[in-house]
Structure formats: structure tokens, C-alpha cells
N, C-alpha and C. Protein backbone atom coordinates (compact mmCIF):
# COMPACT_ATOMS: atom_id res chain seq x y z
N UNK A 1 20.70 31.60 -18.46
CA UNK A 1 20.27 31.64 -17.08
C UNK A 1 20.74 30.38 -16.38
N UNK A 2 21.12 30.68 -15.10
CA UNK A 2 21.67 29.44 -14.10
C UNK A 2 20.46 28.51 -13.74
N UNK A 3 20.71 27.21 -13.57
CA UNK A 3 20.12 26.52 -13.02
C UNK A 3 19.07 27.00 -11.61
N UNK A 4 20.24 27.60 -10.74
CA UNK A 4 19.65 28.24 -9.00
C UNK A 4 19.14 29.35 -9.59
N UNK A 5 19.01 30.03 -10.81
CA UNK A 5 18.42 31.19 -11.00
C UNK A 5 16.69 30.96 -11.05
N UNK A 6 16.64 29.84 -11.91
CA UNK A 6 15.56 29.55 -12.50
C UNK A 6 14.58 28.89 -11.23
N UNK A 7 15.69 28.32 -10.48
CA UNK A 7 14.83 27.74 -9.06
C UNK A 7 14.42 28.62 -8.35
N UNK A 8 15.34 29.58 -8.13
CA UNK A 8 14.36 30.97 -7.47
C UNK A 8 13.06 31.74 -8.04
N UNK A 9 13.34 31.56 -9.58
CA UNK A 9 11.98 32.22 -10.13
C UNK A 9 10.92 31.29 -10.27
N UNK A 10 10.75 30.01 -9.93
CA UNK A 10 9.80 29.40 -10.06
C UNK A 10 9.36 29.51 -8.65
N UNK A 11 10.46 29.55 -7.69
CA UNK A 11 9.69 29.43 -6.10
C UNK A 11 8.96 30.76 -6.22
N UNK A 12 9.89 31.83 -6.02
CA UNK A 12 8.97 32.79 -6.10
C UNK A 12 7.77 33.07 -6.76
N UNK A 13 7.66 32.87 -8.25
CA UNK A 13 6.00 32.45 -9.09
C UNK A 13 5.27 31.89 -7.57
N UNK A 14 5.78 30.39 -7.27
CA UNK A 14 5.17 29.71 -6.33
C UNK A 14 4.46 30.79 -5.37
N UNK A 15 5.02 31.76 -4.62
CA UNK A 15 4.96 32.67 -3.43
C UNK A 15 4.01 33.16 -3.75
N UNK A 16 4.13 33.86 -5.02
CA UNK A 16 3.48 34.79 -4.87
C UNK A 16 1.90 34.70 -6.40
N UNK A 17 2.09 33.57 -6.93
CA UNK A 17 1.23 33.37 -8.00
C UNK A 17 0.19 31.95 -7.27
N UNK A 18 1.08 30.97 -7.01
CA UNK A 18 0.39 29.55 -6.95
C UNK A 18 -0.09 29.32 -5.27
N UNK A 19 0.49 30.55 -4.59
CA UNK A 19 -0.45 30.01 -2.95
C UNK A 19 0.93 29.52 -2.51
N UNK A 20 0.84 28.54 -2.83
CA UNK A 20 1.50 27.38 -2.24
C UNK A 20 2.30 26.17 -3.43
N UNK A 21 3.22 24.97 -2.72
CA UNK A 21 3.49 24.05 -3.84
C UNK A 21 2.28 23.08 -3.94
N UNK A 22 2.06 22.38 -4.73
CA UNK A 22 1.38 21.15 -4.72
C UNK A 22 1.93 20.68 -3.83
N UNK A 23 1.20 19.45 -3.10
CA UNK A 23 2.44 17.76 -2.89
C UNK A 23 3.28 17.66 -3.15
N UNK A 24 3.99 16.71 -2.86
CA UNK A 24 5.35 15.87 -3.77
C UNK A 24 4.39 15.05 -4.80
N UNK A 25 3.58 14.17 -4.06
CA UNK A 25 2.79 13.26 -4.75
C UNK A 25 2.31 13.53 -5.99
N UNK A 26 1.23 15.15 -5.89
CA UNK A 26 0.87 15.47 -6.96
C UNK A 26 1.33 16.03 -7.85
N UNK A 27 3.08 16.57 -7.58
CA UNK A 27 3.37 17.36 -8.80
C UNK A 27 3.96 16.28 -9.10
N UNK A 28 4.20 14.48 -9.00
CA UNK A 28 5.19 13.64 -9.22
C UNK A 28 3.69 13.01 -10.42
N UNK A 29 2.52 12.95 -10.32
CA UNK A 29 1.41 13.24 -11.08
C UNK A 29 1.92 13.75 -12.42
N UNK A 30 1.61 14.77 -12.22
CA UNK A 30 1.42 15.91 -12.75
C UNK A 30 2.46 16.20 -13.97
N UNK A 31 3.89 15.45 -13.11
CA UNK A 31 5.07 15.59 -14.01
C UNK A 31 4.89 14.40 -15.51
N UNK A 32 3.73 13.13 -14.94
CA UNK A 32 3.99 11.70 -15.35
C UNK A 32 2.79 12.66 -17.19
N UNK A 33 1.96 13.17 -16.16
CA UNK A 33 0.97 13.74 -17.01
C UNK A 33 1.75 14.68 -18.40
N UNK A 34 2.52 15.45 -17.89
CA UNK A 34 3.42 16.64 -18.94
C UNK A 34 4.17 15.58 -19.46
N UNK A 35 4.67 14.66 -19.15
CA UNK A 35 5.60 13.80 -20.20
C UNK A 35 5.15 13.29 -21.23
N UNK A 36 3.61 12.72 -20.94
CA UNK A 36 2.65 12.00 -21.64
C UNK A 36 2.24 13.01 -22.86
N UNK A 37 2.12 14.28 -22.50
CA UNK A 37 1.68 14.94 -23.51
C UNK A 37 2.68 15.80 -24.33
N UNK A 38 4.24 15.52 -23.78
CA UNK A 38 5.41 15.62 -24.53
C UNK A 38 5.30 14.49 -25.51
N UNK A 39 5.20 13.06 -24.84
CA UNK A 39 5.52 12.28 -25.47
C UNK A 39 4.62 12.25 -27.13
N UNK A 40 2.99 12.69 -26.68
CA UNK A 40 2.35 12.45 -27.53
C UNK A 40 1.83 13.58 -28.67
N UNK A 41 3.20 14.54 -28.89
CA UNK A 41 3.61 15.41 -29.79
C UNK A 41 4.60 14.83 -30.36
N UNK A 42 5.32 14.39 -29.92
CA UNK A 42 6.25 13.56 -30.64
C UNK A 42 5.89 12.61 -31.62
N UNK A 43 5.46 11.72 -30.83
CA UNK A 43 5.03 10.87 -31.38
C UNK A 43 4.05 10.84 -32.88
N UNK A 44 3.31 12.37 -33.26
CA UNK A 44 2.58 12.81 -34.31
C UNK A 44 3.30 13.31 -34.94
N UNK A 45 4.14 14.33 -34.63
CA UNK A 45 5.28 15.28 -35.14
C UNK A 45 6.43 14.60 -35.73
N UNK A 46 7.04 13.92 -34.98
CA UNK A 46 8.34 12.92 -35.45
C UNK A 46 8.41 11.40 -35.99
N UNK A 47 7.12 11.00 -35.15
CA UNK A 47 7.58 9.39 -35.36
C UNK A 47 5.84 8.99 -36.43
N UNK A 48 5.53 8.09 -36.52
CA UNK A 48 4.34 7.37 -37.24
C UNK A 48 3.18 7.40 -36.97
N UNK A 49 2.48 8.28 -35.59
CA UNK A 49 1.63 8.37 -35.35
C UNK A 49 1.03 9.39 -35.51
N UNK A 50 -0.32 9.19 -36.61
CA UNK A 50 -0.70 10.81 -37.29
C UNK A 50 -1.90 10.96 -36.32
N UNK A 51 -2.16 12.84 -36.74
CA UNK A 51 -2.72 13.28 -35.57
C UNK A 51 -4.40 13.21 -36.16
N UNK A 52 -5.26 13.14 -34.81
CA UNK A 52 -6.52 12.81 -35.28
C UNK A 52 -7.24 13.58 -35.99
N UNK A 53 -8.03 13.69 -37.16
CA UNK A 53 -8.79 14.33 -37.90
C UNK A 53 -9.29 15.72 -37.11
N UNK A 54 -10.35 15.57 -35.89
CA UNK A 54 -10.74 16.74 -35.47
C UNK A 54 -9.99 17.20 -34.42
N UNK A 55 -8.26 17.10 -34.19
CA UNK A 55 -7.83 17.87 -33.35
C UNK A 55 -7.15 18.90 -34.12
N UNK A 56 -7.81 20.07 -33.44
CA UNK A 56 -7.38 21.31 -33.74
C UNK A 56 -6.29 22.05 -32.99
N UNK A 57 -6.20 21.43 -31.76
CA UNK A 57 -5.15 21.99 -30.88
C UNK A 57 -3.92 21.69 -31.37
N UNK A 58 -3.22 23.51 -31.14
CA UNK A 58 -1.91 23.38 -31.79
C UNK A 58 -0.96 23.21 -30.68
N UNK A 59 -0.37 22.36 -30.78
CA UNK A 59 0.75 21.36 -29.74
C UNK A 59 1.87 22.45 -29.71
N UNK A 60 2.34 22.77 -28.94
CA UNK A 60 3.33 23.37 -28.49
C UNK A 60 4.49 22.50 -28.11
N UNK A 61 5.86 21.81 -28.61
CA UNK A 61 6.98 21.11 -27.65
C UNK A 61 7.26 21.76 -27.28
N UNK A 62 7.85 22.72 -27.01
CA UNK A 62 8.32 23.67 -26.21
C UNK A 62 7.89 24.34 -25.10
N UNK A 63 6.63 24.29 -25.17
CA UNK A 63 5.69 25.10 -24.07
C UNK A 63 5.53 23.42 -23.32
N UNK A 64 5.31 22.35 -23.69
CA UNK A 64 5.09 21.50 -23.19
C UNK A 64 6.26 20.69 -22.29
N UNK A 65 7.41 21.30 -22.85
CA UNK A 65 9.08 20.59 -22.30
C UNK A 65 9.06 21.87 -21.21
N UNK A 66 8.52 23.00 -21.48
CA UNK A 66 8.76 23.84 -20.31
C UNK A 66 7.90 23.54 -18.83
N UNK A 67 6.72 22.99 -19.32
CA UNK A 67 5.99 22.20 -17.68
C UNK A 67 6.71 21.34 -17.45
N UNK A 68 7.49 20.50 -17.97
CA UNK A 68 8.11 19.63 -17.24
C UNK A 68 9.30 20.10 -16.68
N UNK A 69 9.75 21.19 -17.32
CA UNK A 69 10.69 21.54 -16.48
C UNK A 69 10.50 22.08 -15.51
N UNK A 70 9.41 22.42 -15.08
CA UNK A 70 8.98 23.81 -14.21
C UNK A 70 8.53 22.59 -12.83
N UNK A 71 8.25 21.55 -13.62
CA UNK A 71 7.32 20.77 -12.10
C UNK A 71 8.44 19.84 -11.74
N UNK A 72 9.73 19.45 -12.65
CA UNK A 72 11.18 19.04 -12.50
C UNK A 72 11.64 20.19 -11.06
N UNK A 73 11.60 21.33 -11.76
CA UNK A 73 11.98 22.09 -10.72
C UNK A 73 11.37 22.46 -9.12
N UNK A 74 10.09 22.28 -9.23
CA UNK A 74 9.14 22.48 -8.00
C UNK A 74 9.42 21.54 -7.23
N UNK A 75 10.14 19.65 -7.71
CA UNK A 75 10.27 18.64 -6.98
C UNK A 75 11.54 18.79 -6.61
N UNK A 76 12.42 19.58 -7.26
CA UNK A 76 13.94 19.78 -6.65
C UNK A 76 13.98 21.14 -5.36
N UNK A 77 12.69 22.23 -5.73
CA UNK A 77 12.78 23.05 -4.60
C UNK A 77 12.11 22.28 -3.17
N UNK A 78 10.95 21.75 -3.51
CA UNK A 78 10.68 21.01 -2.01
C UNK A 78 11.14 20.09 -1.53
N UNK A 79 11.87 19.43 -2.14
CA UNK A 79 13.20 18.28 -1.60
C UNK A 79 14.22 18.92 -1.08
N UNK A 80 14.33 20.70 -1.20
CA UNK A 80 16.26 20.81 -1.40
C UNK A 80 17.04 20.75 -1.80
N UNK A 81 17.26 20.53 -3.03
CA UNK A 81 17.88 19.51 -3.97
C UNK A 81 18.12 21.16 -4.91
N UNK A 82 19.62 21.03 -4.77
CA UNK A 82 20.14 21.98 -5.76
C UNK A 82 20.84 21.61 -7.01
N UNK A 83 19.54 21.80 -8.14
CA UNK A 83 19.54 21.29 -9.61
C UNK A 83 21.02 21.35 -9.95
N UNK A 84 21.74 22.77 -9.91
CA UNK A 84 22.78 22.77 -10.62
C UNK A 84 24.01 22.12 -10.69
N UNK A 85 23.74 21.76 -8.89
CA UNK A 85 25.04 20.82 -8.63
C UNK A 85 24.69 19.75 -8.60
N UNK A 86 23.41 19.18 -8.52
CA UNK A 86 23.31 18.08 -8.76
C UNK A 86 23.70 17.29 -10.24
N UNK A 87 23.29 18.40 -11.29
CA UNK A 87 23.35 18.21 -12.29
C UNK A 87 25.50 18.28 -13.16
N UNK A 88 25.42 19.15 -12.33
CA UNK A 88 26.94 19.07 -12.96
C UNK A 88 27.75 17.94 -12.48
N UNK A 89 27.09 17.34 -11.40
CA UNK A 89 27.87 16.10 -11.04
C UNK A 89 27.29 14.92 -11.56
N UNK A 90 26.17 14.75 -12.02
CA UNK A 90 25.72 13.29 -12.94
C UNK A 90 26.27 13.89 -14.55
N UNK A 91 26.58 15.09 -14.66
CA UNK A 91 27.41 15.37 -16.32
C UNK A 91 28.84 14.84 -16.20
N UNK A 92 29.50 14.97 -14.94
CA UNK A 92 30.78 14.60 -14.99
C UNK A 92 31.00 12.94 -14.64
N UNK A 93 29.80 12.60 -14.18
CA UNK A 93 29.66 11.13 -13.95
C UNK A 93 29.48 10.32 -15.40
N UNK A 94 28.74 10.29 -16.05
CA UNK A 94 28.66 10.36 -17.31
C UNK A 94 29.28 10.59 -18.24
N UNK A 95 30.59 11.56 -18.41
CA UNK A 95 31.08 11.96 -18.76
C UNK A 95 32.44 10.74 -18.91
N UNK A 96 32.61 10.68 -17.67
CA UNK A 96 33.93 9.49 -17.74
C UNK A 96 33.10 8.08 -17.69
N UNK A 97 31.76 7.47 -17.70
CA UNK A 97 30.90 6.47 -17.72
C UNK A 97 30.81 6.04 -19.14
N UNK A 98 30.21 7.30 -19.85
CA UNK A 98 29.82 6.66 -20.48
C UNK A 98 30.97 7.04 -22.20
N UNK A 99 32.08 8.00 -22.16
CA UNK A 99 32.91 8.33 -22.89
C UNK A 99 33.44 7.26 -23.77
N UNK A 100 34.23 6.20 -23.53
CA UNK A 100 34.49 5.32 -24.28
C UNK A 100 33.67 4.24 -24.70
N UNK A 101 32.19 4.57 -24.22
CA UNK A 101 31.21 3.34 -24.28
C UNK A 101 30.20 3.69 -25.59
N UNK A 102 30.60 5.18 -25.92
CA UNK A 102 29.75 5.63 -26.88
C UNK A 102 30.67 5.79 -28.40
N UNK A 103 31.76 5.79 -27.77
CA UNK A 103 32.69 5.74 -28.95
C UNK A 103 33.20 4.63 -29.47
N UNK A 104 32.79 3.60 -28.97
CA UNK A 104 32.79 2.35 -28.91
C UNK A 104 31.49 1.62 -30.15
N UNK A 105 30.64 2.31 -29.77
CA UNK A 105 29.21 1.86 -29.98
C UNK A 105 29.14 1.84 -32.06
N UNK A 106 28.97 1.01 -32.17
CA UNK A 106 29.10 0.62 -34.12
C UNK A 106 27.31 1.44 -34.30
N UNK A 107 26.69 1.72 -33.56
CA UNK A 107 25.41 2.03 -34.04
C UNK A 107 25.45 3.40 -34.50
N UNK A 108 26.46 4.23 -33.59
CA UNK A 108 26.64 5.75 -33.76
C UNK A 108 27.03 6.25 -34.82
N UNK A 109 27.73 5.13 -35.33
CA UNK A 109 28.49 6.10 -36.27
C UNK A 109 28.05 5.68 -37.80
């Protein structure tokens, strides 16, 4: 699925499920909030921090990388901001930025 595809199906959800968007403010919240609780699956799952005795809740990354994408996307529909081209132009920026800087890099390899 396209980038502008996915922006239309979240506006529309928006239309016709959520009322309305949040804020900017609060889905910029909201986004800080979904990272935090990306981050802190990770952090049990991958890295050194084990999970607490009585939590039973089963962590989803995936369901949890998908709110952030979804409230990523809600801040690119009420700005205007068309993800796909925005995005294909910081890939090609990057692309010649950071190309010889990674092949370069003694840590990578």
C-alpha cells in the first residue's frame, strides 16, 4: 500500500469513526506517549530490562509501531504534508548523505 493511500484511510477512519482530529498539540502528546510504550517493549523484549513480575499484559510491537504510525500520519494530514513525497525525498537525501559515510564506518562491518 502507498504512502497517500494509507493517508486517505486514516482521514477517512478520522470522518467517519473519530468525529474529528485531535490538536496538533495533542496528537504531538500522544505520539511522545506511543513511542514511550514502543520504547518500553523493547527495552524488555530486546535489551536488559526484564518485565515486572505482575504484568500480564501482552505487549504487542507491532500493534504499538502501528499507533505511531497512525498519529505520524494524522500530523502529516493536518499539516498537508504529503508523507510520500516527503519521504522519498529525505530517502534520496540520505541516500547520497549518508552512502559513503556508512561504508566508511569500521563499526559496521
Amino acid at each position: 500500500m502507498e504512502i497517500r493511500s494509507l493517508q486517505k484511510l486514516v482521514h477517512n477512519w478520522i470522518v467517519n469513526h473519530g468525529i474529528r482530529y485531535f490538536d496538533i498539540l495533542t496528537n504531538t502528546i500522544l505520539l511522545s506517549e506511543e513511542v514511550g510504550e514502543v520504547s518500553r517493549i523493547i527495552a524488555r523484549n530486546y535489551g536488559e530490562q526484564s518485565k515486572k513480575q505482575n504484568c500480564k499484559k501482552n505487549e504487542d510491537l507491532g500493534e504499538e509501531l502501528s499507533d505511531v504510525l497512525f498519529i505520524i500520519i494524522c500530523l502529516a494530514n493536518q499539516t498537508g504534508i504529503n508523507l510520500e513525497k516527503s519521504f522519498h525525498r529525505k530517502l534520496e537525501k540520505k541516500k547520497i548523505r549518508d552512502h559513503t559515510r556508512h561504508h566508511k564506518n569500521q563499526k559496521l562491518k
